[in-house]
PDB file of N, CA and C in Angstrom:
ATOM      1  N   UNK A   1      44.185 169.526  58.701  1.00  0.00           N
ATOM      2  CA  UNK A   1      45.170 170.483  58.235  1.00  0.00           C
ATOM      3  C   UNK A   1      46.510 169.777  58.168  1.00  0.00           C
ATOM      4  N   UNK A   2      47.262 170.440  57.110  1.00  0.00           N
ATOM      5  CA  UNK A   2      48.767 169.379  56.989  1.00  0.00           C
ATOM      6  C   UNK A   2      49.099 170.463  57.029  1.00  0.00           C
ATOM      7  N   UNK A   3      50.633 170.464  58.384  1.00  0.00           N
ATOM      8  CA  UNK A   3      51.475 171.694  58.564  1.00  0.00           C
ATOM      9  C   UNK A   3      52.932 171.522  58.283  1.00  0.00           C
ATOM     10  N   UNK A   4      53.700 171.425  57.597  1.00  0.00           N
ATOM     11  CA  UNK A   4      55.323 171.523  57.638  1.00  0.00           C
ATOM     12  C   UNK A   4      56.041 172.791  57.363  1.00  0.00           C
ATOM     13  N   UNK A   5      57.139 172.799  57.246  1.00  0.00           N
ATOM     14  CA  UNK A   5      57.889 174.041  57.244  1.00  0.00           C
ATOM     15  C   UNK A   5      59.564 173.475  56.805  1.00  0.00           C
ATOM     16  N   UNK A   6      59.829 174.278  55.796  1.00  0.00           N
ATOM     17  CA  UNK A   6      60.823 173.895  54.678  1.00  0.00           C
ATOM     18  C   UNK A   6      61.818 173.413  55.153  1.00  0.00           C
ATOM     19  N   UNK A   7      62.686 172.507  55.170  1.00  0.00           N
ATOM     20  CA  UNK A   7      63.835 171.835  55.704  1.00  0.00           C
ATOM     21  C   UNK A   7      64.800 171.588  54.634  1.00  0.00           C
ATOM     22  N   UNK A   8      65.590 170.898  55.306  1.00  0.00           N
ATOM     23  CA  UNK A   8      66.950 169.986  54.459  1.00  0.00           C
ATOM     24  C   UNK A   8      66.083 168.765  54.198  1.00  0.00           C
ATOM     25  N   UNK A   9      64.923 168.301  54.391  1.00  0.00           N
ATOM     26  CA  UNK A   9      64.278 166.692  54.393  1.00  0.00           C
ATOM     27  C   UNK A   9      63.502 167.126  53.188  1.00  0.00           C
ATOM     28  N   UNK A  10      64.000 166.489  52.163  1.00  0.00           N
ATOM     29  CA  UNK A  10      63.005 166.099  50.611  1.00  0.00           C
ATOM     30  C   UNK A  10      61.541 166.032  51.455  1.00  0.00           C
ATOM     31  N   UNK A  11      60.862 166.940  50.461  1.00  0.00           N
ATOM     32  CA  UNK A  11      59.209 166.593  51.266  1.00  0.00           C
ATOM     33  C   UNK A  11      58.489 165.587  51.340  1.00  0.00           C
ATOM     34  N   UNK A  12      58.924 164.576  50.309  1.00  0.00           N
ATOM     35  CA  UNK A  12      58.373 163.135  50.304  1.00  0.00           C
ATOM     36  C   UNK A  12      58.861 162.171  51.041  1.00  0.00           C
ATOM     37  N   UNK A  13      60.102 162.442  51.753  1.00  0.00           N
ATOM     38  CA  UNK A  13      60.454 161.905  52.651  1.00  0.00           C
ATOM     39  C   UNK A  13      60.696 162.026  54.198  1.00  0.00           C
ATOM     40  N   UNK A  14      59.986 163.132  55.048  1.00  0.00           N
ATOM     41  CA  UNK A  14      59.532 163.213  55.408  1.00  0.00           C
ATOM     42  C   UNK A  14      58.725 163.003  56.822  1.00  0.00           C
ATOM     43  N   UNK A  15      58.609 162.448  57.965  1.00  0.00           N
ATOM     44  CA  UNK A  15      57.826 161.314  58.568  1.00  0.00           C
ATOM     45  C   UNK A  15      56.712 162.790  58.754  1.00  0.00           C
ATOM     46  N   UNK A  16      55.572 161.404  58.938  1.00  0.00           N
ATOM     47  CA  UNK A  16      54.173 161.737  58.993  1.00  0.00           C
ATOM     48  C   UNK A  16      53.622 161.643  60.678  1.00  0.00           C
ATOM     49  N   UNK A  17      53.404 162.935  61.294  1.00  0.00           N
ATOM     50  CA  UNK A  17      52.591 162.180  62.588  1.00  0.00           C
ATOM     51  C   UNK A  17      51.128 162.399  62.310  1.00  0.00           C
ATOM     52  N   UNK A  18      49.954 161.270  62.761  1.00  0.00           N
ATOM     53  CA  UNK A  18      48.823 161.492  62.365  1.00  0.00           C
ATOM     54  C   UNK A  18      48.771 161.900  64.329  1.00  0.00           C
ATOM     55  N   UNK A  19      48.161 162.780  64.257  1.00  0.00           N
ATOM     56  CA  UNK A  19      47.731 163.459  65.487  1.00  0.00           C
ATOM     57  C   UNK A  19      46.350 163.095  65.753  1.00  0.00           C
ATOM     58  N   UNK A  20      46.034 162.391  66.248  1.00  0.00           N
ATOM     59  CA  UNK A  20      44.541 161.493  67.075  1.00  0.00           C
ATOM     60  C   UNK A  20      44.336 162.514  68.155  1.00  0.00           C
ATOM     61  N   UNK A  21      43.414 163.309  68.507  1.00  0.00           N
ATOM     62  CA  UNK A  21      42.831 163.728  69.138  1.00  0.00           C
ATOM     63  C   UNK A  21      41.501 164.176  69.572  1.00  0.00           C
ATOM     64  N   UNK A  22      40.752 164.022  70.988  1.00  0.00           N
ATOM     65  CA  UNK A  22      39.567 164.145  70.978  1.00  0.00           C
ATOM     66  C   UNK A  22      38.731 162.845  70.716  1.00  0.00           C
ATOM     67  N   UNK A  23      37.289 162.835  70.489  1.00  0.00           N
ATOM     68  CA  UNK A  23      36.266 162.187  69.413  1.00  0.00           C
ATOM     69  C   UNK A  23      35.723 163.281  68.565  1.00  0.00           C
ATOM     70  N   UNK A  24      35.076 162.836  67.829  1.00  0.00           N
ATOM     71  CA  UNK A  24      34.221 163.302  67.185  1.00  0.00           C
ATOM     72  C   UNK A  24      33.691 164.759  67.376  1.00  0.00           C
ATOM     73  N   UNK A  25      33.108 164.755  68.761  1.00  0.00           N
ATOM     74  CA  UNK A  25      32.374 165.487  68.905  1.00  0.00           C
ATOM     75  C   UNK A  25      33.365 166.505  69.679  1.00  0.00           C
ATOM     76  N   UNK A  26      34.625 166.960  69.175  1.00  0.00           N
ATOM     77  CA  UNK A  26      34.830 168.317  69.264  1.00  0.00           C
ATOM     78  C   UNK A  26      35.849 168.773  68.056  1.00  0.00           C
ATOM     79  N   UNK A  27      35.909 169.742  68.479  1.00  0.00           N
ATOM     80  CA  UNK A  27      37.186 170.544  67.193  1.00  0.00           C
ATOM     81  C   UNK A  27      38.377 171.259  67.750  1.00  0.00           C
ATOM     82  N   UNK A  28      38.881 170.923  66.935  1.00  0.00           N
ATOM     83  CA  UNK A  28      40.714 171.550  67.155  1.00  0.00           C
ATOM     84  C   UNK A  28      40.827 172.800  66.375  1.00  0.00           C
ATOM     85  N   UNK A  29      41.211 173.922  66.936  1.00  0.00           N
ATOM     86  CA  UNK A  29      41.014 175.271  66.263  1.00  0.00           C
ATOM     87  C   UNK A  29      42.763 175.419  65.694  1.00  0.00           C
ATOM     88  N   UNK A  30      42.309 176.229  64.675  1.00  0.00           N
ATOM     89  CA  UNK A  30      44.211 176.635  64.454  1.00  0.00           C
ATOM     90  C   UNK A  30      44.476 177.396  65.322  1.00  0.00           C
ATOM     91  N   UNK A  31      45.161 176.662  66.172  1.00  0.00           N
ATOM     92  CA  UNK A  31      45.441 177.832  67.507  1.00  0.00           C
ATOM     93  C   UNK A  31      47.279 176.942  67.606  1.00  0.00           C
ATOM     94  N   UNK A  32      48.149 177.684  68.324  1.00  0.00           N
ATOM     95  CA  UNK A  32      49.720 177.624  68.259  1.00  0.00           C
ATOM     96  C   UNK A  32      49.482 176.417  69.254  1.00  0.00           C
ATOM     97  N   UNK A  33      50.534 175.437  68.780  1.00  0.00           N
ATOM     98  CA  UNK A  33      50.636 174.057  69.644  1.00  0.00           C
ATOM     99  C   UNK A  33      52.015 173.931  70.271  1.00  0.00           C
ATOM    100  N   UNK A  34      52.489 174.258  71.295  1.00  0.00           N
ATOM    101  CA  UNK A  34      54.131 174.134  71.022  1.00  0.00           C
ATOM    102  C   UNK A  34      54.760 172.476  71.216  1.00  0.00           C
ATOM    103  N   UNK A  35      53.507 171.407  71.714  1.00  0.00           N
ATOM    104  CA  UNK A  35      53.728 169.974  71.199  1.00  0.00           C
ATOM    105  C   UNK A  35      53.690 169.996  69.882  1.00  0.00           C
ATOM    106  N   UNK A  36      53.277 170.485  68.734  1.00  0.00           N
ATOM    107  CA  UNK A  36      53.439 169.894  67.861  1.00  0.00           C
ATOM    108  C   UNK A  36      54.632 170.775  66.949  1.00  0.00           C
ATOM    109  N   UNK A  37      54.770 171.961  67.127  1.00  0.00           N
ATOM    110  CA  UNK A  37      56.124 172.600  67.188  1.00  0.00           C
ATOM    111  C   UNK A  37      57.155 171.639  67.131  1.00  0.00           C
ATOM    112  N   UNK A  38      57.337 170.909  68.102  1.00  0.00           N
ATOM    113  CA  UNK A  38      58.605 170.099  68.295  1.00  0.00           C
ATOM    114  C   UNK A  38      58.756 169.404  67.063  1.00  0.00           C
ATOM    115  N   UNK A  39      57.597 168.823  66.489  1.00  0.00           N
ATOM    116  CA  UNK A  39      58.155 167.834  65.312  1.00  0.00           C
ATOM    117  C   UNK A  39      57.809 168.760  64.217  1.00  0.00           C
ATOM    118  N   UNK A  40      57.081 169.806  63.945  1.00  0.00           N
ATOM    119  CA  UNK A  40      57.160 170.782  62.947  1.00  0.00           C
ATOM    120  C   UNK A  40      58.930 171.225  62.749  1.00  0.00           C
ATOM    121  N   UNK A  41      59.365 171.426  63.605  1.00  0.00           N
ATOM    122  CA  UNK A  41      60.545 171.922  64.033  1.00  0.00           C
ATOM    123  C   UNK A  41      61.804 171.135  63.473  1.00  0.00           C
ATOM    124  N   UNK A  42      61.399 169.417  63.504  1.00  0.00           N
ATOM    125  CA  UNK A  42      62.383 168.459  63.348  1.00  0.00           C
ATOM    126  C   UNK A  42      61.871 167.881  62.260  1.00  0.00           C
ATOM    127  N   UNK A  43      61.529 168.432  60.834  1.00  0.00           N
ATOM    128  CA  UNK A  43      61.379 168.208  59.960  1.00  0.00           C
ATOM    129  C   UNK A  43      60.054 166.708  59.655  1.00  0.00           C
ATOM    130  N   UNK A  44      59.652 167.181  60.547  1.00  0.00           N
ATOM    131  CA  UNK A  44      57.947 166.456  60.597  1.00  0.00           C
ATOM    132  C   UNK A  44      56.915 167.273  59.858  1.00  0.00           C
ATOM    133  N   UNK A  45      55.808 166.228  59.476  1.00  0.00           N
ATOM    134  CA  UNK A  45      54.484 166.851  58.865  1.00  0.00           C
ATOM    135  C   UNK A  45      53.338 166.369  60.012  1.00  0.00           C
ATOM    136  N   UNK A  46      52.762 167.017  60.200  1.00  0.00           N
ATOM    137  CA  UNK A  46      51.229 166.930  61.131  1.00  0.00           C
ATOM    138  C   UNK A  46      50.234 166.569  60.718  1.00  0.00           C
ATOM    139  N   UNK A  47      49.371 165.451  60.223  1.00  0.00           N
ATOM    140  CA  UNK A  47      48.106 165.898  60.266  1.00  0.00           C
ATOM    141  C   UNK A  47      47.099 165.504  61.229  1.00  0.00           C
ATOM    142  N   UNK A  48      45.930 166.702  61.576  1.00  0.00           N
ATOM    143  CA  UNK A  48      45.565 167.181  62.895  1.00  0.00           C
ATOM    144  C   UNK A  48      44.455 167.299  61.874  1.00  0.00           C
ATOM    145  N   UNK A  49      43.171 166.300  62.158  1.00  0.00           N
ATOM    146  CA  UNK A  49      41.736 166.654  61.395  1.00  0.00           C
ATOM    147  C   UNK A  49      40.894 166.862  62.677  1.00  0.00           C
ATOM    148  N   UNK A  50      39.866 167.209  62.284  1.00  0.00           N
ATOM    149  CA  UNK A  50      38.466 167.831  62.640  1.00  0.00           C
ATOM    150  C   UNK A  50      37.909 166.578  61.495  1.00  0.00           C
ATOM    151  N   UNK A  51      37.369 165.592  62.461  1.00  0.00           N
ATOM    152  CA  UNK A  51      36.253 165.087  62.148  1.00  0.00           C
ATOM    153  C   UNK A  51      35.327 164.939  61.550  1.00  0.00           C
ATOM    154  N   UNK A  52      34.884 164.306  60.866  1.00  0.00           N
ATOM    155  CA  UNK A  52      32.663 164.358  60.430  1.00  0.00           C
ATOM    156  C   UNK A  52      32.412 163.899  61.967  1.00  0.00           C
ATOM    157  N   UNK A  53      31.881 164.692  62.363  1.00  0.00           N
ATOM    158  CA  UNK A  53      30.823 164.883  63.878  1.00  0.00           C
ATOM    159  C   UNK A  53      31.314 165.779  64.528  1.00  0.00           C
ATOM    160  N   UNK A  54      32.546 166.871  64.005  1.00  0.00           N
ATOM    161  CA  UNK A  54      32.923 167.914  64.612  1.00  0.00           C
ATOM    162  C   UNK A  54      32.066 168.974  64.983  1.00  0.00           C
ATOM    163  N   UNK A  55      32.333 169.097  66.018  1.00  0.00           N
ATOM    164  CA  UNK A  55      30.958 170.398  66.182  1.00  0.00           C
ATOM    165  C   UNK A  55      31.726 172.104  65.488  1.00  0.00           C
ATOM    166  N   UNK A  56      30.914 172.902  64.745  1.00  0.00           N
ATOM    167  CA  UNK A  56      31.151 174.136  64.841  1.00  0.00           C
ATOM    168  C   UNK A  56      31.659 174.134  63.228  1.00  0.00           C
ATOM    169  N   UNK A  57      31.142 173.246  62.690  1.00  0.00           N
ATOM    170  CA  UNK A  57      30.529 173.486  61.165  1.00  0.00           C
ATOM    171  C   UNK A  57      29.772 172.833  60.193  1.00  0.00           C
ATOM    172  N   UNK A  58      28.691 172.746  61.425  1.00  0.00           N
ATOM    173  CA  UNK A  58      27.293 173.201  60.970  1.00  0.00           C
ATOM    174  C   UNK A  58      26.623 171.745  61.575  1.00  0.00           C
ATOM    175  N   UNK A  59      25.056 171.576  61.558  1.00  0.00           N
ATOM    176  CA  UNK A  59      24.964 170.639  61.848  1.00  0.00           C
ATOM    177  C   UNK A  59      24.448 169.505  61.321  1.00  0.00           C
ATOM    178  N   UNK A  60      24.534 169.524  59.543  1.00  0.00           N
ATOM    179  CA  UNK A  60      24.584 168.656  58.491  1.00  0.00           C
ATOM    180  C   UNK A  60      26.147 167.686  59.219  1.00  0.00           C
ATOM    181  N   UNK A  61      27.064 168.353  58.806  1.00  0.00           N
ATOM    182  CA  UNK A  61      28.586 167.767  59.072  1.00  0.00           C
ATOM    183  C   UNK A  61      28.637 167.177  60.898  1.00  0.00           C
ATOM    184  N   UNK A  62      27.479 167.798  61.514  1.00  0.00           N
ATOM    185  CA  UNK A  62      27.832 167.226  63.201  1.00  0.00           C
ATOM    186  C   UNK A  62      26.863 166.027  62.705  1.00  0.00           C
ATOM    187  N   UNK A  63      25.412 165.790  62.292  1.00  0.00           N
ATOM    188  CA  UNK A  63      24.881 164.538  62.433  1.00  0.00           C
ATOM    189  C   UNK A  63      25.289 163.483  61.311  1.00  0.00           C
ATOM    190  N   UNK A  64      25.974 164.147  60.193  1.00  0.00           N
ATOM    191  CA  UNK A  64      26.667 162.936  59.593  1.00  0.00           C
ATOM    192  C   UNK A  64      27.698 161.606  59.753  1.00  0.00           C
ATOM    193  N   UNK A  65      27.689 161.574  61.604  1.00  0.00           N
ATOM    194  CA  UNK A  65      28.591 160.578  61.793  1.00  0.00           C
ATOM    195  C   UNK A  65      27.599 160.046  62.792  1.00  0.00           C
ATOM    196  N   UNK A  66      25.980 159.993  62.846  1.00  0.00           N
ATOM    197  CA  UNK A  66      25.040 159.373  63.581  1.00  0.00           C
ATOM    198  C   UNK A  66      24.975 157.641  62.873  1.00  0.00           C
ATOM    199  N   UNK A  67      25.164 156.937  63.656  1.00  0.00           N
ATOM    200  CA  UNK A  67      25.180 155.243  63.293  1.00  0.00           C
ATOM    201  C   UNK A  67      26.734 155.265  62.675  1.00  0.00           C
ATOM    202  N   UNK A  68      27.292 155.908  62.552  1.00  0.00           N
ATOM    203  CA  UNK A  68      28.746 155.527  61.927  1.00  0.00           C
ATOM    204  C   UNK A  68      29.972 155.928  62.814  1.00  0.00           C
ATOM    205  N   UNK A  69      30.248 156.082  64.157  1.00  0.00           N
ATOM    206  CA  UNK A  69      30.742 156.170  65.036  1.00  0.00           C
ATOM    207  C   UNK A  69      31.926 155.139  65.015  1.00  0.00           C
ATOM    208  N   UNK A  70      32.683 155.582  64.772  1.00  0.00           N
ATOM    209  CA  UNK A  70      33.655 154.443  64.968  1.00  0.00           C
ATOM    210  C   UNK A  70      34.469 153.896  63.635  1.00  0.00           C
ATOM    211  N   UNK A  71      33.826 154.341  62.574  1.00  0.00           N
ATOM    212  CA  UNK A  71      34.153 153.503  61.377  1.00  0.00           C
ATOM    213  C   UNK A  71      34.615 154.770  60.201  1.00  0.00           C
ATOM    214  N   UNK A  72      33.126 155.993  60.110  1.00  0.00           N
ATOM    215  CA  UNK A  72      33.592 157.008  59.083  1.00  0.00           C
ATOM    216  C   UNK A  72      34.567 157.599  59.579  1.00  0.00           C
ATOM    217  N   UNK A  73      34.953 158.219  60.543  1.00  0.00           N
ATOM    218  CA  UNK A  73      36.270 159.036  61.004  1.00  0.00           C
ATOM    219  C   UNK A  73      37.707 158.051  60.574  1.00  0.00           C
ATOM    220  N   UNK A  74      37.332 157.044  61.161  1.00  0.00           N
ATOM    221  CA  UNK A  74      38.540 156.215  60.854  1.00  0.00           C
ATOM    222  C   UNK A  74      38.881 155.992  59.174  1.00  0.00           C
ATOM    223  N   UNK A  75      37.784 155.610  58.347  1.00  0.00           N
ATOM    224  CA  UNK A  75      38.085 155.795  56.787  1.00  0.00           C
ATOM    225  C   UNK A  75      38.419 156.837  56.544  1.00  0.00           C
ATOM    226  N   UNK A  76      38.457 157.997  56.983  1.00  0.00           N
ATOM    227  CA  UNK A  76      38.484 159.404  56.345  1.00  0.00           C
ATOM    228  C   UNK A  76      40.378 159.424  56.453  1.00  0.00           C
ATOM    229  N   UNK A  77      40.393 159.342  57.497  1.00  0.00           N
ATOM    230  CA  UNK A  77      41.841 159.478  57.671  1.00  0.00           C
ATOM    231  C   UNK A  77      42.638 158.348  57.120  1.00  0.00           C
ATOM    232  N   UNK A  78      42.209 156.928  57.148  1.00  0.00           N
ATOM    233  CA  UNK A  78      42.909 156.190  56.136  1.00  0.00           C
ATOM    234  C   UNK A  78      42.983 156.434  54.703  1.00  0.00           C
ATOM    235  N   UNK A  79      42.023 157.322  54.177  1.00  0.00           N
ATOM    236  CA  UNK A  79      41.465 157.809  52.654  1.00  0.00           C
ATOM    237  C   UNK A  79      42.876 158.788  52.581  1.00  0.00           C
ATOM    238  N   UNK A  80      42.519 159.546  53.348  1.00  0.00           N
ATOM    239  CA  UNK A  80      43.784 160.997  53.409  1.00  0.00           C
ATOM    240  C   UNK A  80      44.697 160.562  53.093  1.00  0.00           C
ATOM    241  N   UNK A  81      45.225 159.294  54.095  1.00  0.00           N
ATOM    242  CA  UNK A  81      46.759 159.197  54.529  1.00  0.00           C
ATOM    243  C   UNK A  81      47.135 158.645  53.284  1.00  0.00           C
ATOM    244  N   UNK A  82      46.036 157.559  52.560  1.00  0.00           N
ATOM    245  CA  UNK A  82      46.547 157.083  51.384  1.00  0.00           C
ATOM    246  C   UNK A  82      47.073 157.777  50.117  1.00  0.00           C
ATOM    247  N   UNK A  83      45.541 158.849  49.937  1.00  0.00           N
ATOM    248  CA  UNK A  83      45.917 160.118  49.508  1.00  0.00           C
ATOM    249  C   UNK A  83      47.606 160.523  49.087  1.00  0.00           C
ATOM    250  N   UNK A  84      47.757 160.615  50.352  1.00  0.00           N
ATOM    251  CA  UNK A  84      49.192 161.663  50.623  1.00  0.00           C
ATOM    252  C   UNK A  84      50.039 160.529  50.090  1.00  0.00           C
ATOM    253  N   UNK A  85      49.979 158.921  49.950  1.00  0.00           N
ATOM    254  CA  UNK A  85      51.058 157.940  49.574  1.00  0.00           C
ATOM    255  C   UNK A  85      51.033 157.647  48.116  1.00  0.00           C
ATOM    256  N   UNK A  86      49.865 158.246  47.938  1.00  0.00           N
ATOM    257  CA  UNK A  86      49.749 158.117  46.687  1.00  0.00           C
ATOM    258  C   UNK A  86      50.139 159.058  45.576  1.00  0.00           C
ATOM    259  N   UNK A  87      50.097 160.569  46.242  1.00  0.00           N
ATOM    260  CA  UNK A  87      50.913 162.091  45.829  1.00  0.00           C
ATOM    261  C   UNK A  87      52.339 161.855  46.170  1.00  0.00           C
ATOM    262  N   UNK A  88      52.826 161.144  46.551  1.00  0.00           N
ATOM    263  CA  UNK A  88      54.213 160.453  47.404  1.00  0.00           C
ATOM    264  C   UNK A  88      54.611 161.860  48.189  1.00  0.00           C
ATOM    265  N   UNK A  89      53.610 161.970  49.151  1.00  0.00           N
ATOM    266  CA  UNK A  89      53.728 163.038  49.940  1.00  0.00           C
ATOM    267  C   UNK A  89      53.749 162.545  51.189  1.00  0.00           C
TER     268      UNK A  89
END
């Protein structure tokens, strides 16, 4: 999920926190963070993923990170982040 909230900071400029949390094998619910508040607050963007091996949607998406431990999670979020540099977001 990518969270910001409208500021004086051009949206492309911006800073990015990538929020690392957990492994794999759990999930981060949209539930109120007041750590991440702080930089929502100070004209920060969040992104806070749920995994391939997250549990609690489904269990195609939980065994799709069996033998790839370590490597697909990490591409996913380098894919994203590029993503977003590439939207100059």
């Amino acid at each position: 999920t990518l969270y910001g909230f409208e500021t004086s900071v051009p949206e492309n400029k911006r800073p990015l926190i990538l929020y690392i949390h957990g492994g794999p094998h759990s999930v981060w619910p949209n539930v109120y963070n007041p750590f991440l508040k702080v930089f929502l607050e100070n004209s920060h963007r969040v992104l806070n993923i749920n995994y391939t091996g997250s549990i609690g949607r489904g269990k195609k998406f939980a065994e799709a990170i069996i033998g790839k431990a370590g490597t697909i999670e990490v591409e996913q979020v380098h894919n994203f982040v590029q993503h977003l540099i590439e939207q100059k977001r």
